[in-house]
C-alpha atoms as a PDB file:
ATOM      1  CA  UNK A   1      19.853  10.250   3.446  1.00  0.00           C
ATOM      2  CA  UNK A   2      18.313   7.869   5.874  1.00  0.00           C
ATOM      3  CA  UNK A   3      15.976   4.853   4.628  1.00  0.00           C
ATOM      4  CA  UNK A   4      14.632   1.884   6.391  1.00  0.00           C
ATOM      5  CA  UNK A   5      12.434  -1.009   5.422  1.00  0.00           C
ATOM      6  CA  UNK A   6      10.530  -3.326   7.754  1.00  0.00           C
ATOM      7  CA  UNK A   7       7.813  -6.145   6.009  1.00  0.00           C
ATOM      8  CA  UNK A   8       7.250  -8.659   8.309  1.00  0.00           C
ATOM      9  CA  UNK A   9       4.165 -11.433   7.389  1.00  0.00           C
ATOM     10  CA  UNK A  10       1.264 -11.749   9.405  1.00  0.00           C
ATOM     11  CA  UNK A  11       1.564 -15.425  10.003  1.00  0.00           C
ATOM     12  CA  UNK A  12       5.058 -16.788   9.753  1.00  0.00           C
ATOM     13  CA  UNK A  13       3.700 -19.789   8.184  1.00  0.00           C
ATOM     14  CA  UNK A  14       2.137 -18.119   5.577  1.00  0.00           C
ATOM     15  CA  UNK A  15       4.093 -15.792   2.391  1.00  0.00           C
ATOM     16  CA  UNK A  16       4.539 -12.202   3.044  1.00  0.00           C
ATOM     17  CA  UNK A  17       2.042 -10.899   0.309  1.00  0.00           C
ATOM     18  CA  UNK A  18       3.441  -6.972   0.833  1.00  0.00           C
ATOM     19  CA  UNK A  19       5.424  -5.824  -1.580  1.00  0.00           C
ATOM     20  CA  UNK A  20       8.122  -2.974  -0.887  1.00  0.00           C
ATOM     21  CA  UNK A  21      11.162  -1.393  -2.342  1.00  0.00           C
ATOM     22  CA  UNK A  22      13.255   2.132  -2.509  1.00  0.00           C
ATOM     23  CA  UNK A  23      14.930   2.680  -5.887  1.00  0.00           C
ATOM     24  CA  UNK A  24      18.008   5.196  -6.070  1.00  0.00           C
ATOM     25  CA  UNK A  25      18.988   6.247  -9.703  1.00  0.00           C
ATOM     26  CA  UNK A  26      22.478   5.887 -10.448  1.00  0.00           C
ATOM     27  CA  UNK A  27      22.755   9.977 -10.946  1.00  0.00           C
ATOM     28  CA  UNK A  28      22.249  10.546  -7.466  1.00  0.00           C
ATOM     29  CA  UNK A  29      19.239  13.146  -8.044  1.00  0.00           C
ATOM     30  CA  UNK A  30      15.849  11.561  -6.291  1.00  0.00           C
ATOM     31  CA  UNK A  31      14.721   8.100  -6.013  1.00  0.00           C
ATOM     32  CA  UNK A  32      11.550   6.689  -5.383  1.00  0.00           C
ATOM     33  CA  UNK A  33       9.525   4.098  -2.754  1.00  0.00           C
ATOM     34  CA  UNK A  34       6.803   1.833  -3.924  1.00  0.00           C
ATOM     35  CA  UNK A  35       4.529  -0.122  -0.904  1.00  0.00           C
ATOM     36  CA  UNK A  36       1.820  -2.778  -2.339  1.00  0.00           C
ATOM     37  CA  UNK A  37      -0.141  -4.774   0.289  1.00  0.00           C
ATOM     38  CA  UNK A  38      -1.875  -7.834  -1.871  1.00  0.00           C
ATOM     39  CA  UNK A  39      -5.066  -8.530  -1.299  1.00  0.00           C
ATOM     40  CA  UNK A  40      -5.659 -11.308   0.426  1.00  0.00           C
ATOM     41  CA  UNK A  41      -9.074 -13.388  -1.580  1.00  0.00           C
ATOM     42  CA  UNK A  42     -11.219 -15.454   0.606  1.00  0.00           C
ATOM     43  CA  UNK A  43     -11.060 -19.226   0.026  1.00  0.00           C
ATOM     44  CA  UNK A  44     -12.445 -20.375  -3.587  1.00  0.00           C
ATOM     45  CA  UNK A  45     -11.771 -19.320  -6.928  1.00  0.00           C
ATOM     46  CA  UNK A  46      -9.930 -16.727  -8.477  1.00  0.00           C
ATOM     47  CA  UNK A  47     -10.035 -17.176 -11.717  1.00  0.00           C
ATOM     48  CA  UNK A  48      -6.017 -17.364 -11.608  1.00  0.00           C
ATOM     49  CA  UNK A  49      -2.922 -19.852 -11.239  1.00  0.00           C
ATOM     50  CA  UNK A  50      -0.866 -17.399  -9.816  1.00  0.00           C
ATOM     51  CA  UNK A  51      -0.800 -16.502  -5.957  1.00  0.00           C
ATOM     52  CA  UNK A  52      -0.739 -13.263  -4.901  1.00  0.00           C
ATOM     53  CA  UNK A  53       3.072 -12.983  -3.339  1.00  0.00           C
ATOM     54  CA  UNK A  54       3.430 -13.851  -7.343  1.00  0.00           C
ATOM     55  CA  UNK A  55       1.381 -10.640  -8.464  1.00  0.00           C
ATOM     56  CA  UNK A  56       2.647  -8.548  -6.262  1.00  0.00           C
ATOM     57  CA  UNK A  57       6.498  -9.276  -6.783  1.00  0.00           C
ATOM     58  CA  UNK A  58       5.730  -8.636 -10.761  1.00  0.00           C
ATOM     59  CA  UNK A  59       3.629  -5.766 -10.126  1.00  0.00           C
ATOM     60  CA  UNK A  60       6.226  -3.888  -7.669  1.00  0.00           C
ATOM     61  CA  UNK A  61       9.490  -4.892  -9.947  1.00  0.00           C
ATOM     62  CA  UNK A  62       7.164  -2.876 -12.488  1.00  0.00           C
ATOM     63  CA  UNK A  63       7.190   0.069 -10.445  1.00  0.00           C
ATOM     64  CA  UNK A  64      10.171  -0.085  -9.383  1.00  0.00           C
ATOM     65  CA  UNK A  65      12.032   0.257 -12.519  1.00  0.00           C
ATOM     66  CA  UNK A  66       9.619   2.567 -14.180  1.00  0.00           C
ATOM     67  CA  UNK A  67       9.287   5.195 -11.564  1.00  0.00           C
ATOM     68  CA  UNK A  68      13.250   5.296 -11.706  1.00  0.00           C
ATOM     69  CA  UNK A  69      13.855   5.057 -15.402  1.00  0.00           C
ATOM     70  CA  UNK A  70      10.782   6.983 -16.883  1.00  0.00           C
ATOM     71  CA  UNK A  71      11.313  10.303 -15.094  1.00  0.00           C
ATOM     72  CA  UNK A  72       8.457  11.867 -18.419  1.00  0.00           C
ATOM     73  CA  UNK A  73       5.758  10.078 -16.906  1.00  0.00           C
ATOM     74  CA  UNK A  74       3.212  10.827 -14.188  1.00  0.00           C
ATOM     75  CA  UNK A  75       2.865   8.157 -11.435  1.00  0.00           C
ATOM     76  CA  UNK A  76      -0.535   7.492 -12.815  1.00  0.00           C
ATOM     77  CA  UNK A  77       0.625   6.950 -16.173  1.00  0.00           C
ATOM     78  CA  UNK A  78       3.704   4.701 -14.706  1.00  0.00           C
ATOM     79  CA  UNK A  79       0.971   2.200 -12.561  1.00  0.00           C
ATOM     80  CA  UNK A  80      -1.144   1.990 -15.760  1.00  0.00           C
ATOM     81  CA  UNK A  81       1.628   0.292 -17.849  1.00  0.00           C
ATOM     82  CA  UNK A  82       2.802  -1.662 -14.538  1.00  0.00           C
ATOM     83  CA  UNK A  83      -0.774  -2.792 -14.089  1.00  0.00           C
ATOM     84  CA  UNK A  84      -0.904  -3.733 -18.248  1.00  0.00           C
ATOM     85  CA  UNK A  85       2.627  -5.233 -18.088  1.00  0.00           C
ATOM     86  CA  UNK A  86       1.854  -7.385 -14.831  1.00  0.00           C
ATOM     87  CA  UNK A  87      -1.705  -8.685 -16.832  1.00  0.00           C
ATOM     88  CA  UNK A  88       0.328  -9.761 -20.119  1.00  0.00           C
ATOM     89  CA  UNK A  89       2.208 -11.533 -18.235  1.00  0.00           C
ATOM     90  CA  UNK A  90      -0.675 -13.830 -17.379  1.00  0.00           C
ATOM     91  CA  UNK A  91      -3.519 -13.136 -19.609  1.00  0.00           C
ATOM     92  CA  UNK A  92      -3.473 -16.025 -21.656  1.00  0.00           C
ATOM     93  CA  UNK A  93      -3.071 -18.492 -18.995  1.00  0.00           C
ATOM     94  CA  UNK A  94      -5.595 -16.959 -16.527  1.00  0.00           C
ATOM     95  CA  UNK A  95      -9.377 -15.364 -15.903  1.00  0.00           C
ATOM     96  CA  UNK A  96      -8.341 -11.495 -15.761  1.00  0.00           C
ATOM     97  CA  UNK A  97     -11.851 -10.743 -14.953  1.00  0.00           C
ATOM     98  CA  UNK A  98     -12.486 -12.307 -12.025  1.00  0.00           C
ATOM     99  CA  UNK A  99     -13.203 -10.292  -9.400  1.00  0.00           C
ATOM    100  CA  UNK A 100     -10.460 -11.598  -6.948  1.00  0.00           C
ATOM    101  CA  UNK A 101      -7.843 -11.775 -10.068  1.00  0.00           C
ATOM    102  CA  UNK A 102      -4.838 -10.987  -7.569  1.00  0.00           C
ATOM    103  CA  UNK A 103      -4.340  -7.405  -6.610  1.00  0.00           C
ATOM    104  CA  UNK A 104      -2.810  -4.953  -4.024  1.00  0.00           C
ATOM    105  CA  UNK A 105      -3.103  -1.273  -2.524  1.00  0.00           C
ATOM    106  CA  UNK A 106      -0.769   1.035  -3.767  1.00  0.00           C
ATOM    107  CA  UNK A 107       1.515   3.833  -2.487  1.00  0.00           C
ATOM    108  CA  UNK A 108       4.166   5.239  -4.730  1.00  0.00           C
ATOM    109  CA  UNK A 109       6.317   8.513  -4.221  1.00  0.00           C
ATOM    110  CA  UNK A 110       8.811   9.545  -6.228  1.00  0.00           C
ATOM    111  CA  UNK A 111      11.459  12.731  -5.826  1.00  0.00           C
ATOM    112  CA  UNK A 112      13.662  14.812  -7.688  1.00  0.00           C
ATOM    113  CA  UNK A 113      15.697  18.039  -6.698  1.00  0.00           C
ATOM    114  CA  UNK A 114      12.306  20.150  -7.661  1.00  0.00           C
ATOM    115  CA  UNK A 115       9.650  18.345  -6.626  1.00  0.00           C
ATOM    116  CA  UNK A 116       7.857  15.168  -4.369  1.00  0.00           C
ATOM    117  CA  UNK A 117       5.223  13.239  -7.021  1.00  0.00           C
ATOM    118  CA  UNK A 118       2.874  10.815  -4.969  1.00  0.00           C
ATOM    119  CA  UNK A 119       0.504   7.957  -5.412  1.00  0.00           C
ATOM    120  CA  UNK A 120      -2.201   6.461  -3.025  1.00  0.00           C
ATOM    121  CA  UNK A 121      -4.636   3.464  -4.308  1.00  0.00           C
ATOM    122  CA  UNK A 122      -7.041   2.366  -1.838  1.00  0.00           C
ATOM    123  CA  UNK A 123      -6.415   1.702   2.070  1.00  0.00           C
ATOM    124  CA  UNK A 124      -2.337   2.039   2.630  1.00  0.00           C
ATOM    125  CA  UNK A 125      -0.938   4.948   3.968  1.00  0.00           C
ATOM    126  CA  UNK A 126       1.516   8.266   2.953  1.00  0.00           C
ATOM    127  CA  UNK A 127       3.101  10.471   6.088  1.00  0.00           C
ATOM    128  CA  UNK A 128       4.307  13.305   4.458  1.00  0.00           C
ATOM    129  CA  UNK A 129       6.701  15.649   6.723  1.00  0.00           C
ATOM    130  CA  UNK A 130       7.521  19.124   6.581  1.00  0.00           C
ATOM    131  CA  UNK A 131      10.754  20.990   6.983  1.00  0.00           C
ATOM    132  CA  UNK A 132       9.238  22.701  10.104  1.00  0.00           C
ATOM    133  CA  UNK A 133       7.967  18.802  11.435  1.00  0.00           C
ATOM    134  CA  UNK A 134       3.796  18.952  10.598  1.00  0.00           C
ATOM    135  CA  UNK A 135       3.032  15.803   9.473  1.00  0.00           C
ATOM    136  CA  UNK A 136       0.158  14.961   7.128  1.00  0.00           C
ATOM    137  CA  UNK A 137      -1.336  12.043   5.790  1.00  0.00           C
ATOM    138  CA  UNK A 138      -2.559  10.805   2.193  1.00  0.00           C
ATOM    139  CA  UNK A 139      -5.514   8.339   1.949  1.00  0.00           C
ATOM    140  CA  UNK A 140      -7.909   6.914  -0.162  1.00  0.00           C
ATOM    141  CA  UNK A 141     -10.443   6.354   1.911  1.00  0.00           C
ATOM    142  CA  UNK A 142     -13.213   5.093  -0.239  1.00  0.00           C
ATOM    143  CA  UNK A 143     -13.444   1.806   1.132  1.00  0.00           C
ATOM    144  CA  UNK A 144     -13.733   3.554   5.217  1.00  0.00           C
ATOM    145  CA  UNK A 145     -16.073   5.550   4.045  1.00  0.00           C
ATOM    146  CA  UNK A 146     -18.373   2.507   3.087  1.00  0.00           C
ATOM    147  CA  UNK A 147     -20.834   1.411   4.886  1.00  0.00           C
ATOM    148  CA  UNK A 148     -20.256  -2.115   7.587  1.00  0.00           C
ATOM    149  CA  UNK A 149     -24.004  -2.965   5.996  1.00  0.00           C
ATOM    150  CA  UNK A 150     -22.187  -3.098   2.534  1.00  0.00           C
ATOM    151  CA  UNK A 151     -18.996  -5.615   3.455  1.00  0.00           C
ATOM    152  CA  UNK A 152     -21.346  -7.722   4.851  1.00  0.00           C
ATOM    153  CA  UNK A 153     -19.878 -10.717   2.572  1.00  0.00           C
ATOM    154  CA  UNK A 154     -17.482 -11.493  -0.001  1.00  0.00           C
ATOM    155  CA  UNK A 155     -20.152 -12.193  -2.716  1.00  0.00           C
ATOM    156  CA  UNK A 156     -21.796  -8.483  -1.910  1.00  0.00           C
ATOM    157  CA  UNK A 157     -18.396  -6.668  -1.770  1.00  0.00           C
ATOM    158  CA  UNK A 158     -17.275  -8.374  -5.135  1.00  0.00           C
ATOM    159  CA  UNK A 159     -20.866  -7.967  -7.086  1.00  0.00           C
ATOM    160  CA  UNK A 160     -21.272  -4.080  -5.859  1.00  0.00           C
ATOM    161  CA  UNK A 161     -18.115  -2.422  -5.136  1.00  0.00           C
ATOM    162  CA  UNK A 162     -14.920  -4.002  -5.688  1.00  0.00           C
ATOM    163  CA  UNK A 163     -13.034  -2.160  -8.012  1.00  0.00           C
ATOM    164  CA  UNK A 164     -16.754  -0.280  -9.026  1.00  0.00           C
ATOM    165  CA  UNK A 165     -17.878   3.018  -9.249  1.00  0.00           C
ATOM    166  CA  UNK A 166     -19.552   3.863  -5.948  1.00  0.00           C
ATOM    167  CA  UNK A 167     -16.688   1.383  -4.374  1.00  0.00           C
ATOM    168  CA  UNK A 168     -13.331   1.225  -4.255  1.00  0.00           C
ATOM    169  CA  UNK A 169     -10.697   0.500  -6.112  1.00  0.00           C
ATOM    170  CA  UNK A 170      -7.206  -1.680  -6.046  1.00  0.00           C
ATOM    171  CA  UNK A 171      -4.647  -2.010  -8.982  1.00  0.00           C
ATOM    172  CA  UNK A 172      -5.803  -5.856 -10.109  1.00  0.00           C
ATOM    173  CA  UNK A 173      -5.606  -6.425 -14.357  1.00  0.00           C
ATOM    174  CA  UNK A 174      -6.958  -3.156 -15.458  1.00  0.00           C
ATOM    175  CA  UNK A 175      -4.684  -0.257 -16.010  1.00  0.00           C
ATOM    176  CA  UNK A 176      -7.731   2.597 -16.216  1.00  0.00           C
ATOM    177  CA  UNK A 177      -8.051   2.193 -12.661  1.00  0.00           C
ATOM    178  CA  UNK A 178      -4.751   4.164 -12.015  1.00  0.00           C
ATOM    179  CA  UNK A 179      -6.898   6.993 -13.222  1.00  0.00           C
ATOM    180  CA  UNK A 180      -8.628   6.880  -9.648  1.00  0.00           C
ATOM    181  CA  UNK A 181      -5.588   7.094  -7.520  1.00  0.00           C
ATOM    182  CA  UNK A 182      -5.077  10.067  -4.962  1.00  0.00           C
ATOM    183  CA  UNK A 183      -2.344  11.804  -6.557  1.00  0.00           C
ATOM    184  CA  UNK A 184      -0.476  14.873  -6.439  1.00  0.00           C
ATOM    185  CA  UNK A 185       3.022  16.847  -5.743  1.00  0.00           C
ATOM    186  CA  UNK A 186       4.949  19.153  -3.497  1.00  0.00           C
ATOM    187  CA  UNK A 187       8.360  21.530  -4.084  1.00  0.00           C
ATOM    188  CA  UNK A 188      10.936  19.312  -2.509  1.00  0.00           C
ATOM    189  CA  UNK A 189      11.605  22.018  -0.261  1.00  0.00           C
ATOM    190  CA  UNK A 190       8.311  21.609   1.784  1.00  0.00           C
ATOM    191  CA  UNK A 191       9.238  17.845   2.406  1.00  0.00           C
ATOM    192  CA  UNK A 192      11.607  16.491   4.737  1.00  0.00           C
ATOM    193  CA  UNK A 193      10.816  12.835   5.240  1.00  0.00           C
ATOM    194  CA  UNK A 194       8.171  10.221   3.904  1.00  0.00           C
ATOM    195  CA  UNK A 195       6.953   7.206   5.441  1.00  0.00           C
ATOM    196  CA  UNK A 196       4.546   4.495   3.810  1.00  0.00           C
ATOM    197  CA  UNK A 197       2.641   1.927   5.661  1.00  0.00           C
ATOM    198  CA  UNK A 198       0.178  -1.271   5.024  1.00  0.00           C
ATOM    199  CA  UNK A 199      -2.389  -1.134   6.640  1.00  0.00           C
ATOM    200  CA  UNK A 200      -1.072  -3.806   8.822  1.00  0.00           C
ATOM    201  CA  UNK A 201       0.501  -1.212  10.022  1.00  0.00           C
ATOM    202  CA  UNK A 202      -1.688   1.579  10.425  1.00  0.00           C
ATOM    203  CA  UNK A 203      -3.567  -0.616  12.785  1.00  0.00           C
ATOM    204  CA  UNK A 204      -1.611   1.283  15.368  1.00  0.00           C
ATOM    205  CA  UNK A 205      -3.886   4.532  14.728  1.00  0.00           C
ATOM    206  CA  UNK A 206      -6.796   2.971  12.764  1.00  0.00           C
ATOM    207  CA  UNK A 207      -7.647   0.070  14.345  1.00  0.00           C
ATOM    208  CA  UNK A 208      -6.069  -0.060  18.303  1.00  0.00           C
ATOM    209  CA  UNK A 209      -6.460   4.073  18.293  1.00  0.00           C
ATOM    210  CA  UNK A 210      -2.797   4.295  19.926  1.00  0.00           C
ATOM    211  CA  UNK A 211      -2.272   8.185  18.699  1.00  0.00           C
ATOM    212  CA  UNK A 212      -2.964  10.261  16.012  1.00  0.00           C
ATOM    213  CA  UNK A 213      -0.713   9.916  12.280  1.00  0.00           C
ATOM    214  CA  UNK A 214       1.708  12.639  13.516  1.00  0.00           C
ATOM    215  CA  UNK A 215       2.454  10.064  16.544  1.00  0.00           C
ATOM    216  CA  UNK A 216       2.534   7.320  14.306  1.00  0.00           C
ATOM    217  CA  UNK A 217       5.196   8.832  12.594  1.00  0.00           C
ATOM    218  CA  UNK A 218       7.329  10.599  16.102  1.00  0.00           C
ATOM    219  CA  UNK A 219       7.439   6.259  16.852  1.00  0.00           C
ATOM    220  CA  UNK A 220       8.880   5.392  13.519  1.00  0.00           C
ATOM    221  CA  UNK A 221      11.911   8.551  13.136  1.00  0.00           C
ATOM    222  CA  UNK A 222      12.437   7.662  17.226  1.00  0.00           C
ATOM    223  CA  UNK A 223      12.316   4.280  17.961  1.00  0.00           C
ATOM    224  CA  UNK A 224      12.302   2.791  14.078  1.00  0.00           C
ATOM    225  CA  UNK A 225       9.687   0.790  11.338  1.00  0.00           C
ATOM    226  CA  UNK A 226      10.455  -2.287  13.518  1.00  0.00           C
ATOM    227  CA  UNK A 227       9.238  -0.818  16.890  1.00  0.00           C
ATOM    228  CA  UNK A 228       6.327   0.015  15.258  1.00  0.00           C
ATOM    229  CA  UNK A 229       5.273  -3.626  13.724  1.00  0.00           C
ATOM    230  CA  UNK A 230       6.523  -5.167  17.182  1.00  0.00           C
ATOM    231  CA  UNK A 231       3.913  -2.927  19.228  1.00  0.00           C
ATOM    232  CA  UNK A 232       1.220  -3.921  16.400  1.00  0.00           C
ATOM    233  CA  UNK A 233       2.121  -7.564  17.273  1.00  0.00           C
ATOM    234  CA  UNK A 234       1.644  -7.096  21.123  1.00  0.00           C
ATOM    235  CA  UNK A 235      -1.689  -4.949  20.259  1.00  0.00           C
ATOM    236  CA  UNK A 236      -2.612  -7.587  18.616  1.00  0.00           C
ATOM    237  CA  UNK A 237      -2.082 -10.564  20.589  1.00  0.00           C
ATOM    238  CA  UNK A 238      -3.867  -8.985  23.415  1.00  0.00           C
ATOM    239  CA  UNK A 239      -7.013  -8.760  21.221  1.00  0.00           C
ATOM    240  CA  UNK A 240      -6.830 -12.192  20.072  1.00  0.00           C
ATOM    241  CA  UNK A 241      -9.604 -13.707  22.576  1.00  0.00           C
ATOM    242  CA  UNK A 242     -11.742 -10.440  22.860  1.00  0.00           C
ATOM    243  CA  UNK A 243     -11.788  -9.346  19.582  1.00  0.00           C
ATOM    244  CA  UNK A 244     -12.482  -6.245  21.096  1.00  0.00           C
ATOM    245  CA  UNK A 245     -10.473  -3.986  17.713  1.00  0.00           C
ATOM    246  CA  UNK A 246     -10.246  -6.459  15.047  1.00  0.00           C
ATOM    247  CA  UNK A 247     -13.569  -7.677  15.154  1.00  0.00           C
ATOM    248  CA  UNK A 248     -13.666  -8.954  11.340  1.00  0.00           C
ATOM    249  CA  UNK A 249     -10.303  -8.461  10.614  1.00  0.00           C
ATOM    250  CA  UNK A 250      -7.711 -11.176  10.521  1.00  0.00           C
ATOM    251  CA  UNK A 251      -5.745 -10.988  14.038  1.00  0.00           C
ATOM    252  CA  UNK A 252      -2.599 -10.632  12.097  1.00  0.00           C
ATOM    253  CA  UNK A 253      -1.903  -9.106   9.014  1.00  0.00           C
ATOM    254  CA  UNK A 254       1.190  -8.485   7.074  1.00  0.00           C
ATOM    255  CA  UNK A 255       2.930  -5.496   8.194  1.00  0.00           C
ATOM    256  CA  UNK A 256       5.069  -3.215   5.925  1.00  0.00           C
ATOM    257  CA  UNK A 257       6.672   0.416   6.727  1.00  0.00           C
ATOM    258  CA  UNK A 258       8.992   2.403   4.812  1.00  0.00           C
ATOM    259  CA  UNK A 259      11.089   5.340   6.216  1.00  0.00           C
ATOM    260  CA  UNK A 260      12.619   7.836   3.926  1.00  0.00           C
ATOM    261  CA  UNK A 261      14.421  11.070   4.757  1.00  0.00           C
ATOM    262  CA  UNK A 262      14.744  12.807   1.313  1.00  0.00           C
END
């Protein structure tokens, strides 16, 4: 079994708010990968003490145990009482309802000798690899599928559709929103390998349009997760002055991959 993990920060001046981790039960017989990418809030208030390297490290040490220990549940189930366990931890010293309450994207898989279980909440990133090498991807693309007109500011993104019907969702303080993850499973004998990605990562394909997800994934088995956050970096760079791909977006973001051949 071959795993790697690369999670490099945006800015090295700055905490790595990604959150990643590969969990291998003591019996040998699946394991499981968990990828959060926190959410970075605008400048102001956030109703919370906490930062969100803070939320995501309690959020992710969560998931990690659970979707090793608590083989009954559904991944669903397991990011509901992660999400519920993470708020208790801070609900009586902090504004839970706050729209910009920290919070990350989600992608959990977990794997047993029957089956593949995964998990996809809001704009990370599942390749999913077949025996005979097709390679598909698992979104959530609510938030793409918005609008520019609508993310025209924080204010309107946080009134209207942060974590709202009609918007899109991230696992924050409220454990019903697990209920809107992309989930689902395959026999464990129609996947070969799985690789989860940030979005600072998937700025490869979505935002510099260097190939297609299957490429995305040839780089990563080939040349490793590194490779692929050190061409990001150089994309990046060269778009610093013209702004040309990033437009909006922060020039550099935090980057994490995870490579796992089950």
């Amino acid at each position: 079994m071959r795993t790697e993990l690369v999670s490099e920060p945006g800015d090295p001046n700055r905490p790595n708010e990604d959150f990643a981790s590969v969990g291998l039960p003591a019996s040998g017989q699946g394991g499981s990968l968990i990828v959060l990418d926190g959410v970075t809030p605008p400048r102001g208030e956030t109703g919370c003490l906490h930062s969100v390297p803070w939320y995501t490290a309690r959020l992710g040490g969560a998931l990690t145990e659970l979707t090793v220990s608590c083989r009954d549940l559904t991944l669903a189930e397991i990011l509901s009482r992660a999400i519920l366990r993470t708020a208790e931890a801070h609900a009586t010293t902090c504004d839970l309802s706050h729209p910009r309450t920290p919070q990350a994207t989600v992608v959990l898989a977990r794997w047993s000798p029957q089956e593949v279980e995964y998990l996809v909440l809001s704009d990370s990133a599942l390749l999913v690899e077949s025996p005979a090498g097709e390679v598909t991807v698992v979104l959530d693309d609510r938030l793409s599928r918005l609008p520019r007109s609508a993310l025209a500011t924080d204010a309107m993104i946080d009134t209207t559709l942060r974590n709202k019907e009609g918007g899109f969702f991230t696992a924050a303080a409220d454990p019903s929103v697990a209920a809107r993850a992309v989930t689902g499973s395959l026999p464990r004998t129609d996947t070969r390998t799985l690789v989860a990605l940030t979005d600072g990562a998937t700025r490869w394909v979505e935002k510099f349009d260097q190939g297609g997800w299957a490429d995305c994934f040839a780089l990563v088995r080939k040349d490793g997760a590194a490779e692929l956050v050190a061409r990001v970096r150089e994309l990046e760079r060269a778009d610093e002055e013209t702004r040309t791909y990033l437009r909006r977006s922060k020039t550099h973001d935090d980057a994490t991959v995870v490579y796992v051949e089950l």
